[in-house]
C-alpha atoms as a PDB file:
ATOM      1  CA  UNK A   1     103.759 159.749 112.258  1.00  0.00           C
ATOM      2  CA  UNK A   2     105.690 157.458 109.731  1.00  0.00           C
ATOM      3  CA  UNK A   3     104.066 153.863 108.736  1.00  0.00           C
ATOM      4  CA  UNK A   4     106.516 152.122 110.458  1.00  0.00           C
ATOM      5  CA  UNK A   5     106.082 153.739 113.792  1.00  0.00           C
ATOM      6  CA  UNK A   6     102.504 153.096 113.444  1.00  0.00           C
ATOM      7  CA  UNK A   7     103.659 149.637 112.782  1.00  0.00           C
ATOM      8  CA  UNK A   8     105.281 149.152 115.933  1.00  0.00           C
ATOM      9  CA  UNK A   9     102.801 150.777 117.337  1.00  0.00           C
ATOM     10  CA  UNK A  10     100.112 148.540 116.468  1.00  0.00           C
ATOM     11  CA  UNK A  11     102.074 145.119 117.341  1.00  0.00           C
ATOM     12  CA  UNK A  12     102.843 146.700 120.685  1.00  0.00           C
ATOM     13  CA  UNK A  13      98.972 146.701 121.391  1.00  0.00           C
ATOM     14  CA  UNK A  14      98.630 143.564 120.018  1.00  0.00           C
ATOM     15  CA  UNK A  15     101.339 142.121 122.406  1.00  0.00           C
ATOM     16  CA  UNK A  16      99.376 144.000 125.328  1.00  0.00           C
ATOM     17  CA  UNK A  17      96.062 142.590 124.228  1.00  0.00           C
ATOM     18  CA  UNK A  18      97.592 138.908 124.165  1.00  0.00           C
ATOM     19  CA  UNK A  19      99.267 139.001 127.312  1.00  0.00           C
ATOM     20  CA  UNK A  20      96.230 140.943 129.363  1.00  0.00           C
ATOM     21  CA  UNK A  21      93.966 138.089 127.796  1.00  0.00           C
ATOM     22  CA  UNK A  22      96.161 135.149 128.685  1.00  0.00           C
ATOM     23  CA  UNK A  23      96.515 136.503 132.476  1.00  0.00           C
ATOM     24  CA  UNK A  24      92.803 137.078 132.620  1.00  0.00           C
ATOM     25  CA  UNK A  25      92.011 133.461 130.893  1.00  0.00           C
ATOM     26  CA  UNK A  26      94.071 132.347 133.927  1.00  0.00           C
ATOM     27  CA  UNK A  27      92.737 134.278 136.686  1.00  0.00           C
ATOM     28  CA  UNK A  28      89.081 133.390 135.246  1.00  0.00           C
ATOM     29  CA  UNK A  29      89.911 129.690 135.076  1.00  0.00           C
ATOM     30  CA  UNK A  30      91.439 129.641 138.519  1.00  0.00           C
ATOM     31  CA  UNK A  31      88.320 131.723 139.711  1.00  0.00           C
ATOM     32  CA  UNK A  32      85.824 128.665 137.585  1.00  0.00           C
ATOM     33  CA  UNK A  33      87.303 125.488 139.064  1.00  0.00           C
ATOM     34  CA  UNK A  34      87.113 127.108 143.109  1.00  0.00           C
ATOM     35  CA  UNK A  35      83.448 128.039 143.886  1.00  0.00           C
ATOM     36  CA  UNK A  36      83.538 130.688 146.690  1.00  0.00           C
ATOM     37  CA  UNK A  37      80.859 131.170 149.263  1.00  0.00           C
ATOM     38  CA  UNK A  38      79.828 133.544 151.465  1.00  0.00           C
ATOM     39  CA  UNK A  39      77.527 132.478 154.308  1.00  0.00           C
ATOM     40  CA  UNK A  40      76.252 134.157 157.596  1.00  0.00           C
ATOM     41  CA  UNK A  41      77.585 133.036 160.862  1.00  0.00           C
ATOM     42  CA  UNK A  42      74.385 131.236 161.693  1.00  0.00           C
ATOM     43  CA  UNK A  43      74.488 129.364 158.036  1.00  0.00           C
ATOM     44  CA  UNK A  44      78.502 128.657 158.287  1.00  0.00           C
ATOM     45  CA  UNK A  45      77.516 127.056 162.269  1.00  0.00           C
ATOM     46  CA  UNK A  46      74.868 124.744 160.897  1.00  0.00           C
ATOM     47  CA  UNK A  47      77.371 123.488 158.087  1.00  0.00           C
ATOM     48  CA  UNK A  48      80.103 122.966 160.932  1.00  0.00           C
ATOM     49  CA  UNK A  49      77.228 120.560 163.016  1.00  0.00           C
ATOM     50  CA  UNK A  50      76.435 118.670 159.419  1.00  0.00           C
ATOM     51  CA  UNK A  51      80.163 117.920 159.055  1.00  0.00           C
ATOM     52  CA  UNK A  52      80.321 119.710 155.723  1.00  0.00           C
ATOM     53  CA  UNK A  53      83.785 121.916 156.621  1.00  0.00           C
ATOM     54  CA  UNK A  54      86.998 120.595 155.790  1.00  0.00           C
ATOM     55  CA  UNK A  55      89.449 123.225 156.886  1.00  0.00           C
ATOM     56  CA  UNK A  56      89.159 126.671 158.314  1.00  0.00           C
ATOM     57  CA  UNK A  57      92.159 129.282 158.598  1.00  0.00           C
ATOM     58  CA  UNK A  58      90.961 131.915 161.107  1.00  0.00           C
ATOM     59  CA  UNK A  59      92.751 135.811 160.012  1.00  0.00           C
ATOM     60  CA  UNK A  60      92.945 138.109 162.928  1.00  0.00           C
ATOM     61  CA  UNK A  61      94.106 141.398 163.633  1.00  0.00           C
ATOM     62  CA  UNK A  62      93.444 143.773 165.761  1.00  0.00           C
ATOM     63  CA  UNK A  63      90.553 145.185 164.061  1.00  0.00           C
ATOM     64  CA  UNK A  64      89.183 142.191 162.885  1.00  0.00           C
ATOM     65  CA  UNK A  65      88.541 138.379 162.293  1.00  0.00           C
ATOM     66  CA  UNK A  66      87.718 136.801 159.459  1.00  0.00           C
ATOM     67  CA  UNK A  67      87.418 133.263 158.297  1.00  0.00           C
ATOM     68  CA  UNK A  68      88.689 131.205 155.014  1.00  0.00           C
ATOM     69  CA  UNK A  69      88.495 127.578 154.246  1.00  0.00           C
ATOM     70  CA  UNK A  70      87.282 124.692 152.600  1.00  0.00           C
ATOM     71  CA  UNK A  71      83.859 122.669 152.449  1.00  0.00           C
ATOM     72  CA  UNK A  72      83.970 118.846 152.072  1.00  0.00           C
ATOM     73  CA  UNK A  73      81.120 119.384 150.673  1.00  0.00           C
ATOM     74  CA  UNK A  74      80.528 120.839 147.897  1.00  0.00           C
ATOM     75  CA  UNK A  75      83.793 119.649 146.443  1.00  0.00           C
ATOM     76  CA  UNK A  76      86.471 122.476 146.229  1.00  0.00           C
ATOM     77  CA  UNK A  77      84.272 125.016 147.363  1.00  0.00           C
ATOM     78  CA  UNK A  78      85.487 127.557 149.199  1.00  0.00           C
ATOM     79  CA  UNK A  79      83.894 130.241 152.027  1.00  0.00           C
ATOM     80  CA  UNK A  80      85.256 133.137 153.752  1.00  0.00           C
ATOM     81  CA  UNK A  81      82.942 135.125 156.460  1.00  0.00           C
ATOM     82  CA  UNK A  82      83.714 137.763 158.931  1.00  0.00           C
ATOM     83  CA  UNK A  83      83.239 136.597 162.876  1.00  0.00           C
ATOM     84  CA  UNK A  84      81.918 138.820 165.947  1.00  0.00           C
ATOM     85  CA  UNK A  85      85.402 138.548 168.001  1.00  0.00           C
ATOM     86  CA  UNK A  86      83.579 137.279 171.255  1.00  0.00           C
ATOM     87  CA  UNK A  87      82.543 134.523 169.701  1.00  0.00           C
ATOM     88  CA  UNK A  88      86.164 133.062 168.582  1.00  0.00           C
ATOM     89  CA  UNK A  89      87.174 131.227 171.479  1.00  0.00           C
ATOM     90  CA  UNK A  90      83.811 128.549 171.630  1.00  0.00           C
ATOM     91  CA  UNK A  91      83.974 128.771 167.510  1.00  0.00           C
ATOM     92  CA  UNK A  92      87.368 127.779 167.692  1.00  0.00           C
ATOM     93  CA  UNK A  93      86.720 124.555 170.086  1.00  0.00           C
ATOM     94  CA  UNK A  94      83.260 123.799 168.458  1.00  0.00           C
ATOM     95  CA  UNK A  95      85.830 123.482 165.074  1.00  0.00           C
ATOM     96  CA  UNK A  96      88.356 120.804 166.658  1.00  0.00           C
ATOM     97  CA  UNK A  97      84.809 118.701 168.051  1.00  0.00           C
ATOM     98  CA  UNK A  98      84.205 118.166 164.778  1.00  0.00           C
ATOM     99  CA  UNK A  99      87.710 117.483 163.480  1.00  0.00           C
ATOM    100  CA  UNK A 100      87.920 120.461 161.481  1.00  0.00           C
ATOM    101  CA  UNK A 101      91.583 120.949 160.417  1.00  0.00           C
ATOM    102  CA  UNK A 102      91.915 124.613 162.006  1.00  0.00           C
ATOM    103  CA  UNK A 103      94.999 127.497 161.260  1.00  0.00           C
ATOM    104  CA  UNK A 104      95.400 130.813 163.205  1.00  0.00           C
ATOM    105  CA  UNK A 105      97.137 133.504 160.982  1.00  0.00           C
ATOM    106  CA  UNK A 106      97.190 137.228 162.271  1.00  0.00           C
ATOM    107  CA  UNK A 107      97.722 138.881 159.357  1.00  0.00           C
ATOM    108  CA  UNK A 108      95.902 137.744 155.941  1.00  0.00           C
ATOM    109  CA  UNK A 109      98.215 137.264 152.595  1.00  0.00           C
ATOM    110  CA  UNK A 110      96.766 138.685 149.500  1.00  0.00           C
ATOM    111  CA  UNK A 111      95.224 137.125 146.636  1.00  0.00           C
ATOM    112  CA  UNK A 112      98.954 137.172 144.817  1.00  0.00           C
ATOM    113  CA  UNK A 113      97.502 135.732 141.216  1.00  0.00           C
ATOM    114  CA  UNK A 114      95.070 138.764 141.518  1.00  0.00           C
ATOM    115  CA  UNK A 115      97.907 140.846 142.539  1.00  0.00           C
ATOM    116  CA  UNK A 116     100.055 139.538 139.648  1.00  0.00           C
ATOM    117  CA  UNK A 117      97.877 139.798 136.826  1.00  0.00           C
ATOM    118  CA  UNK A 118      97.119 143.935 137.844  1.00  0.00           C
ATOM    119  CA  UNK A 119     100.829 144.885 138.311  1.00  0.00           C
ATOM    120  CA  UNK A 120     101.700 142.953 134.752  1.00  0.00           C
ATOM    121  CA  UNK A 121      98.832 144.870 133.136  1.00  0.00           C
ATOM    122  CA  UNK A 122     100.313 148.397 135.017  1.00  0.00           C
ATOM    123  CA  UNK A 123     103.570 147.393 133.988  1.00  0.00           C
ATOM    124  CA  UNK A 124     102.721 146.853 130.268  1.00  0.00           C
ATOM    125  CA  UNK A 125     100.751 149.864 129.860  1.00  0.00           C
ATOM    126  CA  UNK A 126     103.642 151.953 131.772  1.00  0.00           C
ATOM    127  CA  UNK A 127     105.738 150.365 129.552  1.00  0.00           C
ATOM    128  CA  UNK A 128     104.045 151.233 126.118  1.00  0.00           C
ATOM    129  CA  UNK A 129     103.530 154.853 127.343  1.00  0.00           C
ATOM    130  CA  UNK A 130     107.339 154.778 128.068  1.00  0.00           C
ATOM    131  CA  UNK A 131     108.035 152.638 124.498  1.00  0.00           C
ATOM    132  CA  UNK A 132     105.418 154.777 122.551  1.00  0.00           C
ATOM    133  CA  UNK A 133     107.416 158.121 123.856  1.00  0.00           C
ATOM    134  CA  UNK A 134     110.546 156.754 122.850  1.00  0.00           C
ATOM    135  CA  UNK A 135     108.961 156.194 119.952  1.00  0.00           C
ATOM    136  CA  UNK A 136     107.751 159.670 118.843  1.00  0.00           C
ATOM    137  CA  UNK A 137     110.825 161.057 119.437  1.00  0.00           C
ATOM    138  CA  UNK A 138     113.217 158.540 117.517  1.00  0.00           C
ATOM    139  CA  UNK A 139     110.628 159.431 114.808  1.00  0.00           C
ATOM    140  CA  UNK A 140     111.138 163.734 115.465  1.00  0.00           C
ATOM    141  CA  UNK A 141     114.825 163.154 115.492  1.00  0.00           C
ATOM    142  CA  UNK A 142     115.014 161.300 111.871  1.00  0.00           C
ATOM    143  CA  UNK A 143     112.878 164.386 110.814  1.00  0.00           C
ATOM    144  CA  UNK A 144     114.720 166.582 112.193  1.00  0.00           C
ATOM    145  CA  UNK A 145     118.215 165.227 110.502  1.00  0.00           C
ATOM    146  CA  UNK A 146     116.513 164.931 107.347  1.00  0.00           C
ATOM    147  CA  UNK A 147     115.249 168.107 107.179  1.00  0.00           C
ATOM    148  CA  UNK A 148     118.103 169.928 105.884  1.00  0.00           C
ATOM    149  CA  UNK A 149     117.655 167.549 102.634  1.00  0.00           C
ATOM    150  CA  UNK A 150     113.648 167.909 102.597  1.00  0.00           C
ATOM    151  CA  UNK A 151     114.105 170.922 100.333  1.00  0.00           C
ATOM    152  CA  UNK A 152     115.149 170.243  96.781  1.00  0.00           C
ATOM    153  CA  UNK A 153     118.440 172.014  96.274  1.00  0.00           C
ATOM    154  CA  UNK A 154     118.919 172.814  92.227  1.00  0.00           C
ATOM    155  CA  UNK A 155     121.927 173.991  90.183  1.00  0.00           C
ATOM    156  CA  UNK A 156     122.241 176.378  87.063  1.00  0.00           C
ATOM    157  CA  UNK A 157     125.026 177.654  84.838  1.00  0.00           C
ATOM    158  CA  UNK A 158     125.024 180.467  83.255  1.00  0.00           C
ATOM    159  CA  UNK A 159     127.642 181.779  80.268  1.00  0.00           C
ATOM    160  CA  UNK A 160     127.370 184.571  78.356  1.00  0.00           C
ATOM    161  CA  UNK A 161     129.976 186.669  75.842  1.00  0.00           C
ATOM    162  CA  UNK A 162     129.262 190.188  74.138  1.00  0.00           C
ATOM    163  CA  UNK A 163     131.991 191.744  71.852  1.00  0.00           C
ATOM    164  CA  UNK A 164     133.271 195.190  72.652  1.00  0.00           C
ATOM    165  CA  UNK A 165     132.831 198.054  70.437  1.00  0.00           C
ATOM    166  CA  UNK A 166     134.344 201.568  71.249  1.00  0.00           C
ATOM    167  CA  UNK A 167     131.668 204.359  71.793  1.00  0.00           C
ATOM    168  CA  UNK A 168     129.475 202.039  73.735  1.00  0.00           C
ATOM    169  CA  UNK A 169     128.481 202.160  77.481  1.00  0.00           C
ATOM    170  CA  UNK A 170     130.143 199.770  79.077  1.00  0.00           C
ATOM    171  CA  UNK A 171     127.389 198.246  81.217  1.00  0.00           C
ATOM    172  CA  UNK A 172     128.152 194.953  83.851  1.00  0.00           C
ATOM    173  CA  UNK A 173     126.124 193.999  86.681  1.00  0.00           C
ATOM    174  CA  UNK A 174     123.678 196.958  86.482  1.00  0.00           C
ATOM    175  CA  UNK A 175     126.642 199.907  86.476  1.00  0.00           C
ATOM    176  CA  UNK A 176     128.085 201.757  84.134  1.00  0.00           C
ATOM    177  CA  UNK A 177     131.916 201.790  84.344  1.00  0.00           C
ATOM    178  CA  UNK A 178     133.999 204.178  82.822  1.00  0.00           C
ATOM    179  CA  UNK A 179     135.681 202.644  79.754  1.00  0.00           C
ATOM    180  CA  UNK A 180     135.573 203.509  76.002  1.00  0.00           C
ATOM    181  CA  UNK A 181     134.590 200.484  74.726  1.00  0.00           C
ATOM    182  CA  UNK A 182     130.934 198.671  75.325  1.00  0.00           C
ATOM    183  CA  UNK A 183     128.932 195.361  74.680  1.00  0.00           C
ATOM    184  CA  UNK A 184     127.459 194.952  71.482  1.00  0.00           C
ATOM    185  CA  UNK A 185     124.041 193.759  71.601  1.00  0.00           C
ATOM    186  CA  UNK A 186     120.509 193.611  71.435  1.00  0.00           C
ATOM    187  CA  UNK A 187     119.453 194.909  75.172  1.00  0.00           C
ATOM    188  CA  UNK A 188     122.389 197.128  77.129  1.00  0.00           C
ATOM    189  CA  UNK A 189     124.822 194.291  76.473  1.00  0.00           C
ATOM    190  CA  UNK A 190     124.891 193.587  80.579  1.00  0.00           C
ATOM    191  CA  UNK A 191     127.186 190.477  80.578  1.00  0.00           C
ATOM    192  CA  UNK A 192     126.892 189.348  83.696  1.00  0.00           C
ATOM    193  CA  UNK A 193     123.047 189.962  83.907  1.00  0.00           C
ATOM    194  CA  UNK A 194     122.165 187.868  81.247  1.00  0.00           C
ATOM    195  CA  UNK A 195     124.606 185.120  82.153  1.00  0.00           C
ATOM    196  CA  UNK A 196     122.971 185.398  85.985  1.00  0.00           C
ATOM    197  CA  UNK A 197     119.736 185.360  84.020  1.00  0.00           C
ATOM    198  CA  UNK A 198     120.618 181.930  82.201  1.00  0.00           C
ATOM    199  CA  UNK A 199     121.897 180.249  85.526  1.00  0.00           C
ATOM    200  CA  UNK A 200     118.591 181.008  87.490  1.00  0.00           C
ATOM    201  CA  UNK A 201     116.456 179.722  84.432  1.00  0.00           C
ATOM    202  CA  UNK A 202     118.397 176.702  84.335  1.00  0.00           C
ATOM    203  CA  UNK A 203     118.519 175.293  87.691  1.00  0.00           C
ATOM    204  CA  UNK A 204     114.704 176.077  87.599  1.00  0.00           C
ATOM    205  CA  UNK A 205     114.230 173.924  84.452  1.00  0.00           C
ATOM    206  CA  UNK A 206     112.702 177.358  82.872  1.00  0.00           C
ATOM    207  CA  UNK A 207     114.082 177.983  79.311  1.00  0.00           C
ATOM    208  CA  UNK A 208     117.123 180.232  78.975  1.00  0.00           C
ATOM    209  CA  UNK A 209     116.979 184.474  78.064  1.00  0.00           C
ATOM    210  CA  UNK A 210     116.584 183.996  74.781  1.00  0.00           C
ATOM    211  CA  UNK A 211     113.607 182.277  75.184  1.00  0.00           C
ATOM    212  CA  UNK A 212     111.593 184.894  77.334  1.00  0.00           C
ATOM    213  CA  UNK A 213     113.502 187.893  75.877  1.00  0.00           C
ATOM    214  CA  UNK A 214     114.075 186.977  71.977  1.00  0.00           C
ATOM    215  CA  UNK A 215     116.750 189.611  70.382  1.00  0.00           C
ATOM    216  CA  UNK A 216     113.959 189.270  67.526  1.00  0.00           C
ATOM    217  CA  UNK A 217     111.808 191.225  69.722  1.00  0.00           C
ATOM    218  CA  UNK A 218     112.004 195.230  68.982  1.00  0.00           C
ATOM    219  CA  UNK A 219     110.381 195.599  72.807  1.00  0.00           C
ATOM    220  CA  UNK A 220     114.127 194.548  74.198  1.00  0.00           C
ATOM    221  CA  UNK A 221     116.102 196.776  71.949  1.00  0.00           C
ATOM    222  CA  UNK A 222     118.643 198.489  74.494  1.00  0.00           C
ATOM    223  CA  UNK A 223     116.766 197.024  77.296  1.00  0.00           C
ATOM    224  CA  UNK A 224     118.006 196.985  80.932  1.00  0.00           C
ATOM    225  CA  UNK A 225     118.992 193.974  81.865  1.00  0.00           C
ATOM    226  CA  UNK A 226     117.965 193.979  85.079  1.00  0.00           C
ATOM    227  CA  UNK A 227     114.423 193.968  83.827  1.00  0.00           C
ATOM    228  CA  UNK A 228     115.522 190.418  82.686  1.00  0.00           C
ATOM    229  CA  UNK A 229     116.843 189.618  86.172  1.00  0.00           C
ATOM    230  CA  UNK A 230     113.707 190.617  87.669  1.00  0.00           C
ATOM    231  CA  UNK A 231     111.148 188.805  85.506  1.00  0.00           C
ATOM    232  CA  UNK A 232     113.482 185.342  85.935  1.00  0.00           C
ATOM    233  CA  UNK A 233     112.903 186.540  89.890  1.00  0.00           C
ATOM    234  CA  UNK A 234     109.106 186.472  89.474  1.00  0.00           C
ATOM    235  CA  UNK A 235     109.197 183.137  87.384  1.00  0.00           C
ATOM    236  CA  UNK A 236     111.029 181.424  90.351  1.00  0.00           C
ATOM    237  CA  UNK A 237     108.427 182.513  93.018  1.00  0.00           C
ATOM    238  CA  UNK A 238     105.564 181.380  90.789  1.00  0.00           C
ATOM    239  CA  UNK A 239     107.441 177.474  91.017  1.00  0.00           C
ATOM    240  CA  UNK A 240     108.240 178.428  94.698  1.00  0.00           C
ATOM    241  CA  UNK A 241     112.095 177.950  94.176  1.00  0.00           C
ATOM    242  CA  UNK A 242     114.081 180.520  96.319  1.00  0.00           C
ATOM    243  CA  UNK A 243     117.591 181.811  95.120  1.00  0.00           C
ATOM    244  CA  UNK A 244     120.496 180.549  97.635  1.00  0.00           C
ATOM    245  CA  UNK A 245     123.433 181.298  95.989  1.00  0.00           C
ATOM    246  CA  UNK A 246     124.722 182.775  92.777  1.00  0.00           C
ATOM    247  CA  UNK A 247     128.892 182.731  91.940  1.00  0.00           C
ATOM    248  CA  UNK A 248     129.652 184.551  88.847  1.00  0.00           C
ATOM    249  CA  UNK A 249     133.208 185.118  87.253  1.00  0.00           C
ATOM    250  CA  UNK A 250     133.057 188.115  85.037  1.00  0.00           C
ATOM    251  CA  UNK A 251     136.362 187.654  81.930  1.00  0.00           C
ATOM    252  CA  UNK A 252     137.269 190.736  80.512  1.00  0.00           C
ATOM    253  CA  UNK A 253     141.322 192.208  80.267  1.00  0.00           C
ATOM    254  CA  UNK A 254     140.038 196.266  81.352  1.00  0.00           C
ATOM    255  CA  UNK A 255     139.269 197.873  83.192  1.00  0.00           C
ATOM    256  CA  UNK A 256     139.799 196.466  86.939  1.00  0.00           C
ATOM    257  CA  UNK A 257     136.251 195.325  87.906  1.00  0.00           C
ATOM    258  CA  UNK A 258     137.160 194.474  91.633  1.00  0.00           C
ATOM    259  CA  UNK A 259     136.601 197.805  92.867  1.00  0.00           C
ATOM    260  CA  UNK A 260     132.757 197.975  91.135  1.00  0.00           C
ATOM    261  CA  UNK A 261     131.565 194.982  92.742  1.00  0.00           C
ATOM    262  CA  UNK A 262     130.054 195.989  96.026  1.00  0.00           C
ATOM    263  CA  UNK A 263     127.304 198.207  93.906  1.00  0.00           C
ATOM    264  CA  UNK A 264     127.403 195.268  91.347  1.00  0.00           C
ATOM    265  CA  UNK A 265     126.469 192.975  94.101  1.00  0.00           C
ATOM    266  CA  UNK A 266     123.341 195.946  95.365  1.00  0.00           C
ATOM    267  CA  UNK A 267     122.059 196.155  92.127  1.00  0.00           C
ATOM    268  CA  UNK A 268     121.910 192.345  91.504  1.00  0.00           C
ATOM    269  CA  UNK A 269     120.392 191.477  94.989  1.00  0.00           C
ATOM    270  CA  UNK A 270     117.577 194.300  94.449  1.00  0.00           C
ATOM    271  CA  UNK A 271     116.537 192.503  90.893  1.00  0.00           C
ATOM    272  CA  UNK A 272     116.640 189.832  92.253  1.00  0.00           C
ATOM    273  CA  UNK A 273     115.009 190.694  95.836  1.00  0.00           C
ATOM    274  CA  UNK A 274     117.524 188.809  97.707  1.00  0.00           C
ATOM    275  CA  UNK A 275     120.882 189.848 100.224  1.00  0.00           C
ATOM    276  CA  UNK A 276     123.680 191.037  98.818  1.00  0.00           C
ATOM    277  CA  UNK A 277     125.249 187.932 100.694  1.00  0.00           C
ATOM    278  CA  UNK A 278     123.942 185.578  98.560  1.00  0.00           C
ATOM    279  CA  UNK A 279     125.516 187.463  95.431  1.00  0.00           C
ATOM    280  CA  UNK A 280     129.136 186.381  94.844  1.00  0.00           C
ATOM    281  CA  UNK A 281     131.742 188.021  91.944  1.00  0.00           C
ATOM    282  CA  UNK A 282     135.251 187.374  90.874  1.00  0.00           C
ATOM    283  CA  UNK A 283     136.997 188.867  87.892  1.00  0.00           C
ATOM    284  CA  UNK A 284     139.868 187.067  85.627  1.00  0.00           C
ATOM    285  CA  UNK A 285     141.535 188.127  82.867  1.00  0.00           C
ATOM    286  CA  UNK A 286     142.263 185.914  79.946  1.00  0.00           C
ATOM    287  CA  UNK A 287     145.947 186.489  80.281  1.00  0.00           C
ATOM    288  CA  UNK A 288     146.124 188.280  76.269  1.00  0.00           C
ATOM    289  CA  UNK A 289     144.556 185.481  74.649  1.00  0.00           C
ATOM    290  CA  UNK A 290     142.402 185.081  72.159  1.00  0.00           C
ATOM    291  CA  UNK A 291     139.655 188.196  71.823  1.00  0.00           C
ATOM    292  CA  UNK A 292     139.211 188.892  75.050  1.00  0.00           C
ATOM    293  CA  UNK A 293     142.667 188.873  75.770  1.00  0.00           C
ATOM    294  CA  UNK A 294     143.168 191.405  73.165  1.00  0.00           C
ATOM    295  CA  UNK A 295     140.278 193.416  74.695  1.00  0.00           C
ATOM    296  CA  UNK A 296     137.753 192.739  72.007  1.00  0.00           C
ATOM    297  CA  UNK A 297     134.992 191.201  74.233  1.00  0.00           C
ATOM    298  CA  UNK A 298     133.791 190.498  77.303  1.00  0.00           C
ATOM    299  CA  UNK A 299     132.263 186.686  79.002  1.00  0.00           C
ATOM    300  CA  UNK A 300     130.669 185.970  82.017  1.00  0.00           C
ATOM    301  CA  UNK A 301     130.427 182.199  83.964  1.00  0.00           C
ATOM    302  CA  UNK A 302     127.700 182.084  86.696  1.00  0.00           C
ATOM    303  CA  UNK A 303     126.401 179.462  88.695  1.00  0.00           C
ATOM    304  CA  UNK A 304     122.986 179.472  90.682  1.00  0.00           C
ATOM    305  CA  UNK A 305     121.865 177.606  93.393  1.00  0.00           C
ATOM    306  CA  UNK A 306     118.216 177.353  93.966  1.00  0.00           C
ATOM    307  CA  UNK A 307     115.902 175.770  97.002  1.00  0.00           C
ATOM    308  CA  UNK A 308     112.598 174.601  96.717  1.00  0.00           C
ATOM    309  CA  UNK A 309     109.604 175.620  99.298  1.00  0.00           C
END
């Protein structure tokens, strides 16, 4: 629960408290200023023969009579008793002897300010419940919409170029192709492995390859690459990022790399411990310019898309 639902939440019970105390206030105030008594039929006769009864409304049904009125005295105080039913008729003319102001209703009304102030309070409370649902859900919606954006979505790029010497495996993506010229270079000269390498590092905010794997370092000499690929794997669980996407375009003039790519793309996603889906490759030639055009080298461009947990 957000701060401002809790916000609303609190002003709605405020509201409820305010309203539930102003009704009672009222009900309490009417109740003060009207005294009501209840006396027995003996003590209600003798107050009829002292001339202390003002008015009397007699309620009848067929179950029952009951009496409500008004003393003259005390002031504004009020009495209601129930009445044996055989005794109505002479109770009734005894009243008018003594000029007792007398109404016959058969069927009593209810105490409507009573009845108010209870359905208002039932109505509030239903209401909250109802308000305070509608709440909690306007709140689950907003977090469900912004979930898609709760994770932190990062971006890397990734470039790396090898010249081509002839006697040298040719090594991209984690296969060997069959070609008489290979990458020159301190590890197996993978291209697009090291160039996937830099992209993840990146968008992680981890360094680059030569950072982790120096070409100073005698360790690395000839080095698969996809040692690299895995270690830049187990550096992204350890800051709980999670690899999404990664687009490479690999440069080189020959051979056609097109048909190598679906066991490029296996031997990438199993470094890297992700589907194959998430590995994408193209492959461009540089249309016979410059050194790669004239065959003497070979570039990689790779960008990575990471999530965070």
């Amino acid at each position: 629960m957000n701060s401002s639902l809790l916000k609303k939440i609190i002003l709605i019970w405020i509201a409820i408290v305010f309203f539930g105390s102003m009704m009672w206030r009222l009900a309490s105030t009417n109740g003060n200023q009207t005294r009501e008594f209840e006396p027995s039929y003996s003590e209600f006769i003798a107050e009829v023969d002292a001339g202390d009864v003002k008015e009397v409304t007699l309620y009848f049904s067929t179950n029952s009579y009951e009496l409500q009125g008004e003393y003259a005295r005390p002031a504004n105080g009020k009495f209601h008793l129930a009445v044996p039913k055989e005794v109505v008729p002479g109770l009734l003319g005894q009243l008018r002897e003594k000029n007792v102001a007398v109404k016959v209703k058969e069927i009593r009304s209810g105490n409507w300010a009573l009845i108010l102030l209870n359905a208002s309070l039932l109505i509030l409370v239903v209401g909250f419940c109802l308000l305070l649902i509608w709440l909690i859900r306007a709140n689950r919606r907003r977090g469900a919409v912004a979930a898609p954006t709760a994770a932190a979505v990062r971006t890397g790029i990734g470039y790396d170029l090898h010249r081509l010497e002839e006697g040298r495996p040719l090594i991209v993506g984690g296969i060997e192709l069959p070609f008489d010229k290979g990458p020159v270079g301190h590890s197996d000269g993978d291209v697009l492995a090291h160039a996937v390498c830099d992209a993840l590092l990146g968008a992680a905010g981890l360094g680059d390859i030569g950072t982790h794997f120096p070409d100073t370092d005698p360790k690395w000499k000839g080095a698969n690459s996809m040692v690299f690929l895995e270690h830049a794997k187990k550096l992204l669980d350890e800051k709980q990022f999670a690899i999404e996407h990664v687009d490479a375009v690999v440069i080189m003039e020959k051979p056609k790399l097109g048909p190598h790519f679906p066991k490029m793309r296996e031997a990438l996603a199993k470094a890297l411990g992700v589907g194959a889906e998430k590995i994408h490759l193209k492959a461009k030639t540089n249309e016979g310019v410059d050194a790669i055009g004239r065959g003497e080298a070979i570039a990689a461009h790779v960008v990575a898309t990471l999530s965070s947990h």
